[in-house]
C-alpha atoms as a PDB file:
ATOM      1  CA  UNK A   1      12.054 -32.384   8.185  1.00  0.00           C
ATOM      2  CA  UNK A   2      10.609 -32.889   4.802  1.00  0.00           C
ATOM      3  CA  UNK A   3       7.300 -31.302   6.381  1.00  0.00           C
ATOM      4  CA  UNK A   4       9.355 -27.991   7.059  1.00  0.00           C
ATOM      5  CA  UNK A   5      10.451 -27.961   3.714  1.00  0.00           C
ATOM      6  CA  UNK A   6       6.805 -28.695   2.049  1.00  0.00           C
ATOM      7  CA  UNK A   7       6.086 -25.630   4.203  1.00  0.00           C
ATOM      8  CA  UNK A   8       8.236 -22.999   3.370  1.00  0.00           C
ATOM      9  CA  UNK A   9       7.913 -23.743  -0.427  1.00  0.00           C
ATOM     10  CA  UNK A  10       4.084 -23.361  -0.356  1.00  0.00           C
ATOM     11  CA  UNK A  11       4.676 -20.039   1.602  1.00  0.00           C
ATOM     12  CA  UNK A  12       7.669 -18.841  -0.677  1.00  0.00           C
ATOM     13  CA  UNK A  13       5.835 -19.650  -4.112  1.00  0.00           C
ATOM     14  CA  UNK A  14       2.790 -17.688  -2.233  1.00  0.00           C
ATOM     15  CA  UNK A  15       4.533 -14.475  -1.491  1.00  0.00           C
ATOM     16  CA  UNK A  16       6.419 -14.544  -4.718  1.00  0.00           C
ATOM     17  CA  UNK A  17       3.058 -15.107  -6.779  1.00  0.00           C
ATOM     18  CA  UNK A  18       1.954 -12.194  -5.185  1.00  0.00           C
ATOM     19  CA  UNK A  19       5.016  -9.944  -5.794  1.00  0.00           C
ATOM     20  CA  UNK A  20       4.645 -11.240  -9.524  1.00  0.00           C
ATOM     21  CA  UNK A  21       1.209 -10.221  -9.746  1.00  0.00           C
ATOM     22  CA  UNK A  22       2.225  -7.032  -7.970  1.00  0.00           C
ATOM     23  CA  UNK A  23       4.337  -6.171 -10.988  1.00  0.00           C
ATOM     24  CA  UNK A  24       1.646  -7.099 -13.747  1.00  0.00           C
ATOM     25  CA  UNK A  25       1.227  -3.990 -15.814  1.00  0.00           C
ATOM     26  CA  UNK A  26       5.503  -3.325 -15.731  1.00  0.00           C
ATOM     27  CA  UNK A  27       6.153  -5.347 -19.220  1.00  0.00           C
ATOM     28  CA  UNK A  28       2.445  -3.531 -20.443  1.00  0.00           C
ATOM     29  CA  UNK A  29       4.147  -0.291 -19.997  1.00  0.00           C
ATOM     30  CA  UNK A  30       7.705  -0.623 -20.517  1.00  0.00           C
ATOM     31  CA  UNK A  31       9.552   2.402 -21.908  1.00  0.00           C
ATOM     32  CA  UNK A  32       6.672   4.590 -21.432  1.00  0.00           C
ATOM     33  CA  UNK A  33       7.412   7.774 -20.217  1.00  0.00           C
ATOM     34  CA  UNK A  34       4.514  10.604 -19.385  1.00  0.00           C
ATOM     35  CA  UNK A  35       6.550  13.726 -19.429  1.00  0.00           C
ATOM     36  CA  UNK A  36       3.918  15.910 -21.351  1.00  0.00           C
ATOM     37  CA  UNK A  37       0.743  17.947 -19.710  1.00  0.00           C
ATOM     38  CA  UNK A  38      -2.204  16.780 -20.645  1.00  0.00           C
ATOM     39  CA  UNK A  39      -5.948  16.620 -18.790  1.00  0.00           C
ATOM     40  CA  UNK A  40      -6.203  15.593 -15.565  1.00  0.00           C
ATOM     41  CA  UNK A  41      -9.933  13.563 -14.894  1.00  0.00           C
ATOM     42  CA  UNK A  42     -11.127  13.304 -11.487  1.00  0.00           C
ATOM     43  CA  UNK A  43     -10.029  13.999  -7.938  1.00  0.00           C
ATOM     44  CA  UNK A  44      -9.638  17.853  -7.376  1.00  0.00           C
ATOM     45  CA  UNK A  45      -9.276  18.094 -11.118  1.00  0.00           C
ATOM     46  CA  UNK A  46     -12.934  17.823 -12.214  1.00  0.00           C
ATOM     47  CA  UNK A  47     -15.577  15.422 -12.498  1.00  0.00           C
ATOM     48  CA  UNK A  48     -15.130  11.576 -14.138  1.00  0.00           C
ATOM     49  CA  UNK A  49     -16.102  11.862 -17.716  1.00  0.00           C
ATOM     50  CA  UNK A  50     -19.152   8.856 -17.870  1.00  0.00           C
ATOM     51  CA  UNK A  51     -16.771   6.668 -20.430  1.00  0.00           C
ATOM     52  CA  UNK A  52     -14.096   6.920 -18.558  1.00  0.00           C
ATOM     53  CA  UNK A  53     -12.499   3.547 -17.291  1.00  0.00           C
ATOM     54  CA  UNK A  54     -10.515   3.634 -14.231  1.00  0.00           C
ATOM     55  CA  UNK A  55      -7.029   2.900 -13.713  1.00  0.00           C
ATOM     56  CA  UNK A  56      -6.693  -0.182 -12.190  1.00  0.00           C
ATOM     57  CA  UNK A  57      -4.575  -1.905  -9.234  1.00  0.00           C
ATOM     58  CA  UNK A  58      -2.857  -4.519 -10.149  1.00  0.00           C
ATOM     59  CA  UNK A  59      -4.213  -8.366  -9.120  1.00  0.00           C
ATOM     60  CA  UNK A  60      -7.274  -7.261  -7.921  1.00  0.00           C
ATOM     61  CA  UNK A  61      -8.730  -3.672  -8.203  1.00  0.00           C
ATOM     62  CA  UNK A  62      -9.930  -1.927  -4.970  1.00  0.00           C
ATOM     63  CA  UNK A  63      -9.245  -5.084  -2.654  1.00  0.00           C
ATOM     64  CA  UNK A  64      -6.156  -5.218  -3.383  1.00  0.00           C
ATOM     65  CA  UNK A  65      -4.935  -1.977  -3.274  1.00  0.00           C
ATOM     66  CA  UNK A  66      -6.203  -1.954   0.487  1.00  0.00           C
ATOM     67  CA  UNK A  67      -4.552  -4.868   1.419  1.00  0.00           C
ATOM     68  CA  UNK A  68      -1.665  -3.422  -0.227  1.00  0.00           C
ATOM     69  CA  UNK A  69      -1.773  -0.037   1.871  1.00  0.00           C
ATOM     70  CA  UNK A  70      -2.469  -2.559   5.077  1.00  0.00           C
ATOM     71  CA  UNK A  71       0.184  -4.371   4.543  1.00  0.00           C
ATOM     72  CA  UNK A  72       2.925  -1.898   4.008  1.00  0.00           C
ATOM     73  CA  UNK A  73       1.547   0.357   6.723  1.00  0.00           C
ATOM     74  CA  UNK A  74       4.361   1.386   9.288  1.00  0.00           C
ATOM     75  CA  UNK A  75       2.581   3.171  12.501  1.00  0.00           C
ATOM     76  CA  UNK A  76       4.457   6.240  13.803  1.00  0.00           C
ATOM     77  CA  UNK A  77       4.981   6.598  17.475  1.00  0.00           C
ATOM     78  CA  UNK A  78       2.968   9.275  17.870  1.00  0.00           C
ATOM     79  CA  UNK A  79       1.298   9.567  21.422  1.00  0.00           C
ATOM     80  CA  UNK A  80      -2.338  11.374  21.049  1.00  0.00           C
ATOM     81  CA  UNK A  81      -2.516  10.619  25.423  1.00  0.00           C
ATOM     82  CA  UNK A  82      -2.145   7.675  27.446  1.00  0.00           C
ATOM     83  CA  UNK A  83      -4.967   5.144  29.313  1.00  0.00           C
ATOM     84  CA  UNK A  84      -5.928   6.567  32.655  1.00  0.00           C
ATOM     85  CA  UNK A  85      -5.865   2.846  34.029  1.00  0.00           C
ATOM     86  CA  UNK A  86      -2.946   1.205  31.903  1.00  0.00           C
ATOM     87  CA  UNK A  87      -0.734   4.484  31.454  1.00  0.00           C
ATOM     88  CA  UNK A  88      -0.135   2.918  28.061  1.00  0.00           C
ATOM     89  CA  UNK A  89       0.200   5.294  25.289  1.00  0.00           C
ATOM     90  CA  UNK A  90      -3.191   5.869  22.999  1.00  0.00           C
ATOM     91  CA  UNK A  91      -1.993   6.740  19.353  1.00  0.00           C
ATOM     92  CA  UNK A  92      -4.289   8.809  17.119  1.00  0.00           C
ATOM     93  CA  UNK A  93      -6.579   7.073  14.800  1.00  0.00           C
ATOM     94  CA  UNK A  94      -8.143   8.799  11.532  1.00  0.00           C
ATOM     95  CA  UNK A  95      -8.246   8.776   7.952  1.00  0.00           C
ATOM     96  CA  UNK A  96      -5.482  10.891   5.960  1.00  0.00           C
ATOM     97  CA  UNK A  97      -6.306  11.056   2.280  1.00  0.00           C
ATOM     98  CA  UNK A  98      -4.021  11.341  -0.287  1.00  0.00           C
ATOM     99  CA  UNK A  99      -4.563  12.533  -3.948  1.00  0.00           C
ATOM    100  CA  UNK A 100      -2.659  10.547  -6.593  1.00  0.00           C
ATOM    101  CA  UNK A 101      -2.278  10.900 -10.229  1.00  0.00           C
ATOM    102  CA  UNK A 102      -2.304   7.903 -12.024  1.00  0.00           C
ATOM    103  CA  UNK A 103      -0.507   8.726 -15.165  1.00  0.00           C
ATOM    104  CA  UNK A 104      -0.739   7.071 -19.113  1.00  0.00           C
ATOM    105  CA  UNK A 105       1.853   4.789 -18.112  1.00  0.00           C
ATOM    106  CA  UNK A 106       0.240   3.419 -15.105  1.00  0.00           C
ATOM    107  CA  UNK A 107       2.806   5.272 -12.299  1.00  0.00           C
ATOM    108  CA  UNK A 108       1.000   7.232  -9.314  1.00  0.00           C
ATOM    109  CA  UNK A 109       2.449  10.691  -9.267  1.00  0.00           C
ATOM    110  CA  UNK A 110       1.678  14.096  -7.961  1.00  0.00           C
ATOM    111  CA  UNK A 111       1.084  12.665  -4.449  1.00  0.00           C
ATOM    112  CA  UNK A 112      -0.889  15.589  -2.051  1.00  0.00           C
ATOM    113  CA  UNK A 113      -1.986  15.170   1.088  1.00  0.00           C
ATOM    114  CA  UNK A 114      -5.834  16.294   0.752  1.00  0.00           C
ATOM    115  CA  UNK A 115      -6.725  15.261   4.317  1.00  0.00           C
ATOM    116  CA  UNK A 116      -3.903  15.701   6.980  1.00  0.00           C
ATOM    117  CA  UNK A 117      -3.983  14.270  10.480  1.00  0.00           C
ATOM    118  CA  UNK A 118      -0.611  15.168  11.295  1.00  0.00           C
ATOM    119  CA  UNK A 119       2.771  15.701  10.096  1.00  0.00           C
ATOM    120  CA  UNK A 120       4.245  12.139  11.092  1.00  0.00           C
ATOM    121  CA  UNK A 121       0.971  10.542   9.763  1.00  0.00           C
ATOM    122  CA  UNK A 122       1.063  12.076   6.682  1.00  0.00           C
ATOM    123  CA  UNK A 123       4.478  11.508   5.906  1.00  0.00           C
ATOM    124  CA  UNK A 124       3.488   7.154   6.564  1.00  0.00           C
ATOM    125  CA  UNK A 125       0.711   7.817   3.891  1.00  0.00           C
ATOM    126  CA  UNK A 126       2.907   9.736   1.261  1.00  0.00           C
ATOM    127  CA  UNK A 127       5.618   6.677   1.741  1.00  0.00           C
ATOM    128  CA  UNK A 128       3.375   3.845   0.686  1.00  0.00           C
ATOM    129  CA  UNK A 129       1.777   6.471  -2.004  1.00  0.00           C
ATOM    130  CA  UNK A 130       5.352   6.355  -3.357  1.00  0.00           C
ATOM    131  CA  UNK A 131       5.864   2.816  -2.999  1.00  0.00           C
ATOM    132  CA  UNK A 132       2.788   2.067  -5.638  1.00  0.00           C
ATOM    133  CA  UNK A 133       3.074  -0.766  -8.382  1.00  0.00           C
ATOM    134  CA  UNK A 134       2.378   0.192 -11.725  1.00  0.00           C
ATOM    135  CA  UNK A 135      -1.579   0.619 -12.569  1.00  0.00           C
ATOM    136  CA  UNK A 136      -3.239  -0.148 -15.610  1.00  0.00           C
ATOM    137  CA  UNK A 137      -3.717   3.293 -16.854  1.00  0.00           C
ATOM    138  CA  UNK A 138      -7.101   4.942 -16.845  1.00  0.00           C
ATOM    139  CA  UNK A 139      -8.524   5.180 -20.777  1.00  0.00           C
ATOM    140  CA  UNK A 140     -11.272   7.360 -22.616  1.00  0.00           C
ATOM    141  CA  UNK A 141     -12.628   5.727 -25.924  1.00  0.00           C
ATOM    142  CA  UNK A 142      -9.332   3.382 -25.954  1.00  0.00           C
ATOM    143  CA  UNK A 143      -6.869   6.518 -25.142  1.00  0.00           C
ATOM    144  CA  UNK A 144      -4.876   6.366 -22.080  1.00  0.00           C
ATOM    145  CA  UNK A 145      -5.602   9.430 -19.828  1.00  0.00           C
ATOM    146  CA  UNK A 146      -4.043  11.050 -16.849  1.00  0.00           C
ATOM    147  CA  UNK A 147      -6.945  10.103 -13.678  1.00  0.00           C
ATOM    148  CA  UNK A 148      -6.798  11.672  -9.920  1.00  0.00           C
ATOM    149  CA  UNK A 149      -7.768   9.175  -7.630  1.00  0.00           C
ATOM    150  CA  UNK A 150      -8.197  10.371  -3.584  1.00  0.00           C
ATOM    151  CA  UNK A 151      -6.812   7.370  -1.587  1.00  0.00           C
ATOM    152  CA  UNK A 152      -8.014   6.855   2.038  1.00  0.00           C
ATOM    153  CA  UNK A 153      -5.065   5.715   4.383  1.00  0.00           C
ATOM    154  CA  UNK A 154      -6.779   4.317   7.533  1.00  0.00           C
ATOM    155  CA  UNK A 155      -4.801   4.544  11.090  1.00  0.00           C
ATOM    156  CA  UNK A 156      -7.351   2.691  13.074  1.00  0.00           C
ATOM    157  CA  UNK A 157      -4.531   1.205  15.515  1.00  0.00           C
ATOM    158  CA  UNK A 158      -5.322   2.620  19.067  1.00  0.00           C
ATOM    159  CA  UNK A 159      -2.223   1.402  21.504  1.00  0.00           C
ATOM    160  CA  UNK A 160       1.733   0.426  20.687  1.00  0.00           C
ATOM    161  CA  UNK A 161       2.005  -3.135  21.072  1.00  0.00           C
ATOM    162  CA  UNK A 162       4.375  -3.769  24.017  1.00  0.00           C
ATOM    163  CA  UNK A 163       8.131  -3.894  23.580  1.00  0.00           C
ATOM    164  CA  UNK A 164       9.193  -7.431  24.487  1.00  0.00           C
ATOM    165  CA  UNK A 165      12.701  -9.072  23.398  1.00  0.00           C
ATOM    166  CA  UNK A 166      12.155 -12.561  23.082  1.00  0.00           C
ATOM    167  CA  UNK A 167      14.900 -14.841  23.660  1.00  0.00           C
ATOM    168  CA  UNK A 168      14.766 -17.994  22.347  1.00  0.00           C
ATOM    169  CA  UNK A 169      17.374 -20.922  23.386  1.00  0.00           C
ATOM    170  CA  UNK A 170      18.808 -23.217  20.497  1.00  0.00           C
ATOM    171  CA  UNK A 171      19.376 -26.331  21.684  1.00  0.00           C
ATOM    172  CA  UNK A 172      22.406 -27.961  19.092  1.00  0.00           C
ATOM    173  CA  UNK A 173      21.280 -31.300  20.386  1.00  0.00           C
ATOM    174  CA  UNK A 174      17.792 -31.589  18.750  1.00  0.00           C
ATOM    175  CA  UNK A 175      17.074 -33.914  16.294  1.00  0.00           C
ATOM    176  CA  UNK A 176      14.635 -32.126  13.451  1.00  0.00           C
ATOM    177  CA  UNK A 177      14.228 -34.910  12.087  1.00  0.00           C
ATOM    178  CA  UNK A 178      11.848 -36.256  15.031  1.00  0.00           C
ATOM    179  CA  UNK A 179       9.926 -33.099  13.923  1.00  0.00           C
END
């Protein structure tokens, strides 16, 4: 029993380290509100000025922000054809990139699909666009700019996993503590 317990409070403090670490920049940028037009660098606003340093992800930059997209990645049920041998349905796979605006107080807005595969698709990649942490927002010479960033949201998933309903039996007679 005690082993269970060891267990799930490694893998709670885990997730919630992560979650914490998700919401890094929040306290950086409390308050802050970026209701006022101003230069947008990058994306399909213009070239990266040479000192300008990126916004950042938070916990971990690039690597990161593609596990985050990975892991918050819902597949739509969108059937491209179906195996000739299996009958089983083949979804489409592709890349739909998404434009985001990483404002001076770190939150992605303006979210534009720049690549579409299709309507469902798109929709999966604008959801998780909206779902973003807060950044650490991109600076020139120590001033926090506005910075367009073009996101790649991979669908590389070729077949629905099968649709199974597991049962499983609880037996009020067994002793965890044997465990």
């Amino acid at each position: 029993m005690k082993r269970i317990l060891v267990i799930l409070t490694l893998l709670g403090s885990m997730g919630s380290a992560h979650a914490a670490n998700l919401e890094k920049y929040e306290k950086l940028y409390a308050g802050c509100v970026d209701n006022q037009e101003s230069t947008i660098y990058g994306g399909t606003y213009g070239a990266w000025p040479k000192n300008l340093i990126l916004p950042e992800f938070p916990d971990g930059g690039d690597v990161e922000f593609t596990r985050f997209i990975y892991h918050n990645q819902m597949y739509p049920e969108v059937v491209e054809s179906y195996d000739s041998v299996t009958k089983q349905p083949i979804l489409p796979t592709g890349v739909v990139a998404v434009q985001i605006v990483i404002d001076r107080c770190g939150r992605a807005t303006r979210q534009e699909i720049i690549q579409s595969m299709n309507e469902e698709y798109d929709q999966e990649a604008l959801r998780i666009m909206n779902g973003l942490p807060v950044f650490r927002a991109g600076e020139i010479d120590g001033i926090r700019v506005k910075v367009a960033l073009i996101v790649p949201v991979r669908f590389s998933r070729t077949h629905l996993p099968p649709k199974t309903e597991e049962v499983i039996d609880f037996d009020e007679n067994y002793n965890f503590d044997d465990w």
